[in-house]
Protein backbone atom coordinates (compact mmCIF):
# COMPACT_ATOMS: atom_id res chain seq x y z
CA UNK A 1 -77.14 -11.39 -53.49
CA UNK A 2 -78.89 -14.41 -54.15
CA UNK A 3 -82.00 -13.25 -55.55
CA UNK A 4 -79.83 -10.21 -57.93
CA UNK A 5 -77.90 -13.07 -59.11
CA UNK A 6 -80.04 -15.35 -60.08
CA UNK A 7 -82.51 -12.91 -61.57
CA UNK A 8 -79.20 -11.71 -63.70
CA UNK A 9 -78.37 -15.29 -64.84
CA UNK A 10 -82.59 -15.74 -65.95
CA UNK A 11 -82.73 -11.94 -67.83
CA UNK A 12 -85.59 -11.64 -65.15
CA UNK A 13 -86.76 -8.18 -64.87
CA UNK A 14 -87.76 -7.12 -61.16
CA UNK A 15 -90.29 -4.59 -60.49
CA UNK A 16 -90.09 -3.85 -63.55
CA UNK A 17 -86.23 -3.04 -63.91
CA UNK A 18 -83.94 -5.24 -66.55
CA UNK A 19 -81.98 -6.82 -64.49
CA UNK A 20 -78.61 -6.97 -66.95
CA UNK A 21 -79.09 -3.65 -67.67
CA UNK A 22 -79.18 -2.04 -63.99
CA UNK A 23 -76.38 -4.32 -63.56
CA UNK A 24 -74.50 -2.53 -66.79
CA UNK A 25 -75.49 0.94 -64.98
CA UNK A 26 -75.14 0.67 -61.56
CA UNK A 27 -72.32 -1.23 -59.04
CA UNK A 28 -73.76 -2.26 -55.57
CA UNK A 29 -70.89 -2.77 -52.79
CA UNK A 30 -72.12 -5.16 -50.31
CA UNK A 31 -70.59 -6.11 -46.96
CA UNK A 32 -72.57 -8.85 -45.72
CA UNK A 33 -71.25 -8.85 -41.93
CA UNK A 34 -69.39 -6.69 -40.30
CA UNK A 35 -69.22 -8.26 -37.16
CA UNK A 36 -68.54 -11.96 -37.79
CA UNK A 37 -66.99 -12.31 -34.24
CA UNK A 38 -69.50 -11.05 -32.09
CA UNK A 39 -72.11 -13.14 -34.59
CA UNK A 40 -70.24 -15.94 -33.42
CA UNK A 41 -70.10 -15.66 -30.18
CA UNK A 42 -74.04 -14.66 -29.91
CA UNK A 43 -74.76 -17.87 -32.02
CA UNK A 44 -72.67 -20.53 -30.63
CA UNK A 45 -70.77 -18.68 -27.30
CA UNK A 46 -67.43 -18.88 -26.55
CA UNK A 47 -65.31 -22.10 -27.41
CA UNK A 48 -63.22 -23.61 -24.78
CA UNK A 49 -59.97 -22.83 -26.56
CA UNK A 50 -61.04 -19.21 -27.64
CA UNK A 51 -57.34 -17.46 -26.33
CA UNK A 52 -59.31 -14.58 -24.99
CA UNK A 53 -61.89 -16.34 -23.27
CA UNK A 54 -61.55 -15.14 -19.63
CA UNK A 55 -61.49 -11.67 -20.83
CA UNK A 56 -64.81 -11.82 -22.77
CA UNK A 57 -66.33 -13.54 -19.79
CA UNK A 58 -65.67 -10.50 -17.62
CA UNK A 59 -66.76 -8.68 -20.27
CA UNK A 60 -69.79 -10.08 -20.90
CA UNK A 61 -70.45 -10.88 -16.65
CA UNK A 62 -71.18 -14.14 -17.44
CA UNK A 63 -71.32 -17.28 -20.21
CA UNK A 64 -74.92 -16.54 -21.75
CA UNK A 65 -73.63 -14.11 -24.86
CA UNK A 66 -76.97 -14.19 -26.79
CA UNK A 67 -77.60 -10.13 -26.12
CA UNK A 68 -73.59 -9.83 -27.08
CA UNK A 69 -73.40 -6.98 -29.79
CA UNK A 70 -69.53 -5.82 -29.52
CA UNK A 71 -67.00 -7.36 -31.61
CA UNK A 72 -64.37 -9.90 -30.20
CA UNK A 73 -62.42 -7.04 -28.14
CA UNK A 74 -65.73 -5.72 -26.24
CA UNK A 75 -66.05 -2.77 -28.40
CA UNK A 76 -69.14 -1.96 -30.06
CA UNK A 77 -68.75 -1.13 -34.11
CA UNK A 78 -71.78 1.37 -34.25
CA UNK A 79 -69.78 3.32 -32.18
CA UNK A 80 -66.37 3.31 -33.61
CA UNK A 81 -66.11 5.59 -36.46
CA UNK A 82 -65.08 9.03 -36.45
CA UNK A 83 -68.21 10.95 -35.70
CA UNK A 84 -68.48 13.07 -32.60
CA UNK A 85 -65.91 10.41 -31.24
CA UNK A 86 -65.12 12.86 -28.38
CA UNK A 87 -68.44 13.92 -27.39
CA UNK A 88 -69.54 10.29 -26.90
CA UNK A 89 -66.42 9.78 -24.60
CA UNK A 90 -67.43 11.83 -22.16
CA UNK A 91 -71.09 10.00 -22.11
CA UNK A 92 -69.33 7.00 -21.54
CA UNK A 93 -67.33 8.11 -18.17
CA UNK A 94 -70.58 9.52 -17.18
CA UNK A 95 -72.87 6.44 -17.65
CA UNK A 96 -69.84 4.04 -16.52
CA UNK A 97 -69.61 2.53 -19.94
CA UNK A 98 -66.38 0.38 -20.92
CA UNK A 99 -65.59 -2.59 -22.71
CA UNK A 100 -68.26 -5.46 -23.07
CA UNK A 101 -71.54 -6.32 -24.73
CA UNK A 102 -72.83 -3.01 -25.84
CA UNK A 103 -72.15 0.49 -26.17
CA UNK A 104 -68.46 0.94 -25.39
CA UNK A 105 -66.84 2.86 -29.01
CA UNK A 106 -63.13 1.62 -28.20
CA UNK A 107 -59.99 3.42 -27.48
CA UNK A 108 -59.77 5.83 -30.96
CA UNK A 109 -61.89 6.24 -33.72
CA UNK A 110 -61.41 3.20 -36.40
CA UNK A 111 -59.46 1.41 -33.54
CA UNK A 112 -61.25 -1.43 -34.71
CA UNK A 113 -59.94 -3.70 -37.50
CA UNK A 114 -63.56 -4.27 -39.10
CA UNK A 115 -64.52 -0.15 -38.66
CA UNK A 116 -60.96 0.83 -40.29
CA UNK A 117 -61.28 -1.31 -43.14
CA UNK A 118 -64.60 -0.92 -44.14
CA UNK A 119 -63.86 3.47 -43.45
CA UNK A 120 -60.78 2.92 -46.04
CA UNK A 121 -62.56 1.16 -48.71
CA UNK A 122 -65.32 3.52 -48.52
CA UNK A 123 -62.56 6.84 -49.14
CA UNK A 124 -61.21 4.15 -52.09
CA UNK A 125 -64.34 4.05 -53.47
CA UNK A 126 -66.35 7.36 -52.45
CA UNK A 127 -66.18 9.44 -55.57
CA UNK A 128 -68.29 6.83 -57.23
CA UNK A 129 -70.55 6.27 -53.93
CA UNK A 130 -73.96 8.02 -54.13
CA UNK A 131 -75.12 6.77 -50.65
CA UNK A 132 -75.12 4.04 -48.15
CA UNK A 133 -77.72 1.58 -46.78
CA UNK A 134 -76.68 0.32 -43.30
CA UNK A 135 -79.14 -2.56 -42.01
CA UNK A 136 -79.39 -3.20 -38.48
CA UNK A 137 -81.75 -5.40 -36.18
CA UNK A 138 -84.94 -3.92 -34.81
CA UNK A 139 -87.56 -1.93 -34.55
CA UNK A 140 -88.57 -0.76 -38.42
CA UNK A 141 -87.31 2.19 -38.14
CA UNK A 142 -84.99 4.54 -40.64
CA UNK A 143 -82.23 7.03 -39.46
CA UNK A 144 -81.21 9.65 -42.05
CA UNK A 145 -79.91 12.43 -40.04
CA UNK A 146 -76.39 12.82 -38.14
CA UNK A 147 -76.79 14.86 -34.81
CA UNK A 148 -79.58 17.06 -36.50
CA UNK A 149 -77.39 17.46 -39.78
CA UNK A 150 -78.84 16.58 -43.00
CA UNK A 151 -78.27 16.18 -46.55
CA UNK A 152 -79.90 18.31 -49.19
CA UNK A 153 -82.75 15.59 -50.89
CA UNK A 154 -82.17 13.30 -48.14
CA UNK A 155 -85.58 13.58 -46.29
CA UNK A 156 -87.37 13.13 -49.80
CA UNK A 157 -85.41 9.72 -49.98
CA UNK A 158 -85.83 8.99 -46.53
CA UNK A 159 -89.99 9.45 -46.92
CA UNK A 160 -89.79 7.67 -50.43
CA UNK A 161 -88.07 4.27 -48.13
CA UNK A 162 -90.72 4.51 -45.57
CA UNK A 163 -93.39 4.51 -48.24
CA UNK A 164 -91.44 1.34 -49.55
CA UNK A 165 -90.78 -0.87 -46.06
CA UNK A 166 -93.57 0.97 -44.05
CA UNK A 167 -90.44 1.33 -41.80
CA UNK A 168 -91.02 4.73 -39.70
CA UNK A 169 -88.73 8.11 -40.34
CA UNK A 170 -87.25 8.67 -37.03
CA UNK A 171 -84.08 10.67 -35.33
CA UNK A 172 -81.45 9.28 -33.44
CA UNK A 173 -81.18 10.37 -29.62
CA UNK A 174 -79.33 9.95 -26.62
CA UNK A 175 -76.36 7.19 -26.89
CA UNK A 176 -77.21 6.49 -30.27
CA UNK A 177 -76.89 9.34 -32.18
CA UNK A 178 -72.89 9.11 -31.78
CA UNK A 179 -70.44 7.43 -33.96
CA UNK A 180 -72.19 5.37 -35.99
CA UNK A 181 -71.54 4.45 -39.97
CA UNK A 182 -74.62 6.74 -41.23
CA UNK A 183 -73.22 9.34 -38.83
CA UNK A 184 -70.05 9.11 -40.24
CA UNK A 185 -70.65 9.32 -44.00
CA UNK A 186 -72.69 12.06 -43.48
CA UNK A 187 -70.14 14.07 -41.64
CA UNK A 188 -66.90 13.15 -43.83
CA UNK A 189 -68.50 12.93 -47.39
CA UNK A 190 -71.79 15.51 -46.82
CA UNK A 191 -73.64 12.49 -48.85
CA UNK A 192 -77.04 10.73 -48.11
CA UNK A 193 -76.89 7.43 -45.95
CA UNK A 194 -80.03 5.74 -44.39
CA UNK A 195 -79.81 3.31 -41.06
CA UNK A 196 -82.60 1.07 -41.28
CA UNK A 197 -83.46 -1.01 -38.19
CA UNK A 198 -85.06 -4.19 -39.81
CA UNK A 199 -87.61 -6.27 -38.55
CA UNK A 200 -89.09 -6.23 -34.45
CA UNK A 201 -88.44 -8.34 -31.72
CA UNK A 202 -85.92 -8.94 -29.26
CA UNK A 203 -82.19 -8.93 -30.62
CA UNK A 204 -80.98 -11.17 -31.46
CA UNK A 205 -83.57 -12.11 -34.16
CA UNK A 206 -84.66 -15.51 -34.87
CA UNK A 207 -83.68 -16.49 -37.98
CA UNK A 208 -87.26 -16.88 -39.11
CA UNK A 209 -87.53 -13.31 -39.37
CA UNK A 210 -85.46 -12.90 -42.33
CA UNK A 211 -88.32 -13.55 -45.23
CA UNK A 212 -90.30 -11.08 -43.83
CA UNK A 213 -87.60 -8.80 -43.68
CA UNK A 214 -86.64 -9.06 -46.95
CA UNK A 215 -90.09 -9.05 -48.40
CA UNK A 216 -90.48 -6.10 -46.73
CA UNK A 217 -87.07 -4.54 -48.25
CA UNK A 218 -86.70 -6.33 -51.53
CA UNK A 219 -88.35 -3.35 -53.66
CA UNK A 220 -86.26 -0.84 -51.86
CA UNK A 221 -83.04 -2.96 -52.79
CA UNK A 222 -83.75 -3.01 -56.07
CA UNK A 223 -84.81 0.63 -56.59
């Protein structure tokens, strides 16, 4: 946003794109964290007057919440959304998954405050949405496909990213390949959206990572 921004204000043009013309042509819808609870909670842990401390702390099994990647009620977004919602239930009573860290997709599909409002301003805004970019941390990879479905043009696009970040084209499998945001716009809207799993390393990543990361995605953001 930063770097768009200030590139607008100069008439800067970026890889060889006018920057106050794209921005004429095109409209880029950003949500810059969808999780700002369970960012806070890896970051700084819980605060002593956080009203639902006990209950995150048998959650989480104890007070270290740096690997935390749920949201403040122990659910994990990425597994939220209405996509195969059923399917990944049943996983979960097999592998003994409930609320807490990681994994668990909550009670309903869009249960979640942060899932249902970012799932109603996308059907606000989806006739004018051509795709979605979802960033995640790690392991430069990109996920295209929802449980072996895929949009017409979307491997081209997928290939044509990799050749960009140098990110691998790989498929979702196992635990993952349920109820995430790509799967989900995918299923609903039969458009193109692309997961990309930035940068490598154990999650959380340092903060230090994030020039490479976007020096590594810049050209893709832009294109």
């Amino acid at each position: 946003i930063e770097d768009y921004s200030s590139s607008y204000r100069e008439g800067r043009f970026v890889y060889g794109i006018n920057l106050r013309v794209l921005h004429k042509m095109r409209k880029i819808h950003i949500v810059p964290m969808l999780n700002p609870d369970g960012v806070e909670y890896r970051l700084h842990g819980l605060s002593e007057d956080n009203p639902i401390r006990d209950r995150l702390l048998q959650y989480n099994g104890s007070e270290d919440f740096s690997h935390w990647s749920a949201n403040g009620r122990g659910v994990d977004l990425n597994h939220n959304y209405d996509a195969y919602f059923d399917e990944y239930k049943v996983l979960e009573r097999e592998n003994n998954i409930t609320y807490g860290r990681t994994r668990y997709s909550g009670e309903s599909p869009e249960s979640e405050p942060e899932v249902s409002a970012l799932a109603n301003y996308i059907r606000f805004h989806e006739a004018k949405l051509d795709g979605i970019l979802t960033f995640h941390t790690q392991g430069e990879e990109i996920y295209y496909k929802s449980r072996g479905k895929e949009i017409k043009r979307a491997s081209y696009l997928a290939e044509a990213i990799s050749r960009i970040t140098k990110y691998k084209v790989s498929e979702a499998e196992g635990l993952s390949s349920f109820g995430g945001l790509t799967d989900w716009f995918i299923k609903e809207f039969d458009k193109p959206s692309f997961t990309l799993e930035c940068g490598k390393g154990d999650n959380p990543l340092d903060i230090s990572c994030e020039w490479d990361i976007y020096c590594r995605l810049r050209e893709l953001l832009y294109n």
